[in-house]
C-alpha atoms as a PDB file:
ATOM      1  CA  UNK A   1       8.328  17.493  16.056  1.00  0.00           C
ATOM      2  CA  UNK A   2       7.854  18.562  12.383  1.00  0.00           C
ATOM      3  CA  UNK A   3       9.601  15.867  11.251  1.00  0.00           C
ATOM      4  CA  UNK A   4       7.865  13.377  12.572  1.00  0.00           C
ATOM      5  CA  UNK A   5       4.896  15.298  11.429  1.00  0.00           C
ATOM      6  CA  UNK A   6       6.429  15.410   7.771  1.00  0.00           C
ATOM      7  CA  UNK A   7       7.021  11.466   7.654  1.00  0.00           C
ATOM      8  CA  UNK A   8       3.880  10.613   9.266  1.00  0.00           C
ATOM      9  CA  UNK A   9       2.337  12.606   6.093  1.00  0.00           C
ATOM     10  CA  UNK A  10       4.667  10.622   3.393  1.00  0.00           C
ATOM     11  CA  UNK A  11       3.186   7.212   5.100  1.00  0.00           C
ATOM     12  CA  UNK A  12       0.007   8.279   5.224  1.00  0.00           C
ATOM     13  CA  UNK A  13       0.040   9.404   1.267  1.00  0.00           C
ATOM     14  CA  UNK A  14       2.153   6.064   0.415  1.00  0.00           C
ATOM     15  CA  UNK A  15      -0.927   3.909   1.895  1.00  0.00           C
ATOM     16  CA  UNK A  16      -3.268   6.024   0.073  1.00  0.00           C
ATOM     17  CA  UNK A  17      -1.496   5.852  -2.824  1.00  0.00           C
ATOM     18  CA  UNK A  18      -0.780   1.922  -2.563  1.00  0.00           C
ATOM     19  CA  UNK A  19      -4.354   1.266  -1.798  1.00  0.00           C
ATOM     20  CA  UNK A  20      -5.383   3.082  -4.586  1.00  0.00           C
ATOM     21  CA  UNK A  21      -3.104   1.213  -7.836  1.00  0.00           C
ATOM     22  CA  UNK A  22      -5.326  -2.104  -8.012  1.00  0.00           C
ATOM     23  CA  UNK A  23      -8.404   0.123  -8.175  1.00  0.00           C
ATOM     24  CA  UNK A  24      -6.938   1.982 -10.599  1.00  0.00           C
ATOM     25  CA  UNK A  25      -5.561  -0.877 -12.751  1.00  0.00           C
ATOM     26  CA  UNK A  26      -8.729  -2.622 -12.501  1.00  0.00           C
ATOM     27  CA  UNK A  27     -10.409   0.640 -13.970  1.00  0.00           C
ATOM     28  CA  UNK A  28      -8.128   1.126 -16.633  1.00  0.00           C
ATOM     29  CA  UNK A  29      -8.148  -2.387 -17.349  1.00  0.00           C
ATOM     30  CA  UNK A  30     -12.048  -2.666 -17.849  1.00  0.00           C
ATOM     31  CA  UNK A  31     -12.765  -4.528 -20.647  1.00  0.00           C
ATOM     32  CA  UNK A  32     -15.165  -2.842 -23.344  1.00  0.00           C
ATOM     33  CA  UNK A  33     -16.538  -6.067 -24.518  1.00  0.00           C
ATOM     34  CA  UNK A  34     -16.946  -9.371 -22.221  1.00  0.00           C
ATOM     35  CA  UNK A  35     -17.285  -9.675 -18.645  1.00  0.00           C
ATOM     36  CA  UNK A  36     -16.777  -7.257 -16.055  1.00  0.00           C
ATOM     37  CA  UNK A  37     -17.313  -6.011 -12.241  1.00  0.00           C
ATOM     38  CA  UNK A  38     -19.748  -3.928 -12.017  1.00  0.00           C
ATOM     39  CA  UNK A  39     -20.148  -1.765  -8.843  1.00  0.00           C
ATOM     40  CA  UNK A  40     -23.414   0.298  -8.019  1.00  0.00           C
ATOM     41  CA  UNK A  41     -25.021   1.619  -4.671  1.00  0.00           C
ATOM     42  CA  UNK A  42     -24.386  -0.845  -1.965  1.00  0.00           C
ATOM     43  CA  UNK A  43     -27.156  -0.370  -0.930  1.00  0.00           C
ATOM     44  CA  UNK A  44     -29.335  -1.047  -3.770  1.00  0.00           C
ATOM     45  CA  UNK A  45     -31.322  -4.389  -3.533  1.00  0.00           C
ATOM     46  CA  UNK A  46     -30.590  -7.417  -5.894  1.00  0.00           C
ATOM     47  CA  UNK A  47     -33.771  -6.830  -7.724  1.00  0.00           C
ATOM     48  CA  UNK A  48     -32.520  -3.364  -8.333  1.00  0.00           C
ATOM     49  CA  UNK A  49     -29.488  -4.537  -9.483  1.00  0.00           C
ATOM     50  CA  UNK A  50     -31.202  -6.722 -11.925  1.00  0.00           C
ATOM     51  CA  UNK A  51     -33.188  -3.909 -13.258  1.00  0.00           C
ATOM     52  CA  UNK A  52     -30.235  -1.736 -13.907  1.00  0.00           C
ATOM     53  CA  UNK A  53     -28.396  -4.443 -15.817  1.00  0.00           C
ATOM     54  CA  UNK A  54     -31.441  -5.090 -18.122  1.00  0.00           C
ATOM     55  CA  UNK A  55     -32.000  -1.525 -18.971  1.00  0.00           C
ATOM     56  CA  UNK A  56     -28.157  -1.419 -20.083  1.00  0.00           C
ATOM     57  CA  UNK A  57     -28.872  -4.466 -22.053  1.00  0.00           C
ATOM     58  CA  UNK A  58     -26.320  -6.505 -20.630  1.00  0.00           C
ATOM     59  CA  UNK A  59     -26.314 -10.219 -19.065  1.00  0.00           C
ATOM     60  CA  UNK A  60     -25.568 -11.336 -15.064  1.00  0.00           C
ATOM     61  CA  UNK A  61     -22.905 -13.506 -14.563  1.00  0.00           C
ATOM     62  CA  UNK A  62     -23.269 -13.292 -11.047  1.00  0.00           C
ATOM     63  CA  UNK A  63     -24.033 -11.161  -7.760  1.00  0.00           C
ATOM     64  CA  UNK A  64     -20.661 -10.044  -6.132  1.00  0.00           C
ATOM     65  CA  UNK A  65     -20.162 -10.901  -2.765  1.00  0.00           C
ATOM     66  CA  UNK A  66     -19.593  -6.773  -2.009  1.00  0.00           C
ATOM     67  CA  UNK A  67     -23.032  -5.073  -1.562  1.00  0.00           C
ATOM     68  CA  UNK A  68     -23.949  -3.507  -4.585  1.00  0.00           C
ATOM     69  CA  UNK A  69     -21.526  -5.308  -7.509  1.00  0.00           C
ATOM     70  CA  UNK A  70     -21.989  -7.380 -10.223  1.00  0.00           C
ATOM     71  CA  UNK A  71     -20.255  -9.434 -12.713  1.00  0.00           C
ATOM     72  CA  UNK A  72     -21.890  -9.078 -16.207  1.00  0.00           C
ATOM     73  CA  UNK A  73     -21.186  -9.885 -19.559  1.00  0.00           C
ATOM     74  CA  UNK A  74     -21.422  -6.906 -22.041  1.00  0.00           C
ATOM     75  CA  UNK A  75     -21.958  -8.204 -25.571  1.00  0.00           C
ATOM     76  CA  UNK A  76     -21.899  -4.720 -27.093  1.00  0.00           C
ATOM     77  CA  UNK A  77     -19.038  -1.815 -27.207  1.00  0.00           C
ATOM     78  CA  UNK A  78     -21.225   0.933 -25.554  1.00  0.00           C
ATOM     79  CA  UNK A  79     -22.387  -1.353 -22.700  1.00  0.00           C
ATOM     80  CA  UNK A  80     -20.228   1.170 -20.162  1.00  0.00           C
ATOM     81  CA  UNK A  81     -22.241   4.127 -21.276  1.00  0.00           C
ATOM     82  CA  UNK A  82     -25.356   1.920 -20.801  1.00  0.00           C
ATOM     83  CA  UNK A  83     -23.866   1.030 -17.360  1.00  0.00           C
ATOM     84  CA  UNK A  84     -23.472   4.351 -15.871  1.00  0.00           C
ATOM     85  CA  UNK A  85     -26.864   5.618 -17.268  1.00  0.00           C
ATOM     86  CA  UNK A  86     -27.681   2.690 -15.710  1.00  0.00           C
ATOM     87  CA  UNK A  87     -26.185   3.656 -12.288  1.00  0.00           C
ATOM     88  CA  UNK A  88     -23.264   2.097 -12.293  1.00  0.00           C
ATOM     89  CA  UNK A  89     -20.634   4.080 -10.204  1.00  0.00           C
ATOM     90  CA  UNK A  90     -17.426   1.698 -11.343  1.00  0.00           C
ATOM     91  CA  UNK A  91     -16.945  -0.748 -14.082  1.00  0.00           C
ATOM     92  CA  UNK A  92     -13.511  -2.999 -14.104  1.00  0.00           C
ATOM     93  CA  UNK A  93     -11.771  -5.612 -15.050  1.00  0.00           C
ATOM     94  CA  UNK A  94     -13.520  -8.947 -12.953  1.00  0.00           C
ATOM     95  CA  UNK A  95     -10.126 -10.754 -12.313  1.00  0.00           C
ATOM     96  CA  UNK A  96      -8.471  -7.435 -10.739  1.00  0.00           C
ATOM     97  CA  UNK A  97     -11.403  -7.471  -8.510  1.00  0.00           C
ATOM     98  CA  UNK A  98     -12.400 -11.067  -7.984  1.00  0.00           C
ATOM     99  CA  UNK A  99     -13.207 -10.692  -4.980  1.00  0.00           C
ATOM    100  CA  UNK A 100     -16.538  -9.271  -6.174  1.00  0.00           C
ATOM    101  CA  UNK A 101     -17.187 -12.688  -7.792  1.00  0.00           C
ATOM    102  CA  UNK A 102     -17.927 -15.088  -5.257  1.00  0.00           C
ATOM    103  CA  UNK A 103     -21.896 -15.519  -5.130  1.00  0.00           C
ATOM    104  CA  UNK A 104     -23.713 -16.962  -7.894  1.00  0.00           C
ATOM    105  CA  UNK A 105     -26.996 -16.087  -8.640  1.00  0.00           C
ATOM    106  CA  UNK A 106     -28.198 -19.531  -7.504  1.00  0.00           C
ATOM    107  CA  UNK A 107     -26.704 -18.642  -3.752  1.00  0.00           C
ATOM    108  CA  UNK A 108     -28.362 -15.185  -4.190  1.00  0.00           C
ATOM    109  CA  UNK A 109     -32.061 -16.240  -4.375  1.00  0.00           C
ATOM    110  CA  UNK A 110     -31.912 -18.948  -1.410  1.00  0.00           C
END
């Protein structure tokens, strides 16, 4: 019985752990200048959204199709500080997660 216990444990941890990589490569791989994904509260509102990216200074590329992300361009090398003052709980690289880039702002407003 504690062996089964044991390996259900080791699975459990190798999921996490597997789940967890592309996150983490996406993170690591954020790019300080250019665009990236840019994940906030999902349940802030698009307008909110907006907001946050113009008080960082940085430019919409596009809604994501995840509640709460954005791809943006950042022109300047502290646009990730500006970001998280911003609200921004996660900033990464936009073809790790392109998911997050599938609505344009175009499909947004209708």
């Amino acid at each position: 019985m504690a062996g089964t216990a044991v390996s259900a444990v080791c699975l459990t941890a190798c999921i996490a752990l597997a789940a967890a990589l592309p996150v983490a490569g996406a993170v690591l791989g954020a790019p300080e200048t250019g665009q990236a994904a840019v994940v906030f509260n999902p349940s802030a509102a698009p307008s909110d959204l907006a907001l946050a990216a113009a008080s960082a200074g940085v430019d919409i590329v596009r809604f994501g199709a995840a509640p709460g992300t954005l791809i943006v361009h950042i022109a300047d090398p502290g646009g990730h500080d500006a970001l998280r003052r911003a609200g921004a709980w996660l900033i990464a690289d936009p073809v790790i997660l392109g998911g997050c880039a599938r609505r344009s702002l175009q499909e947004t407003r209708s």
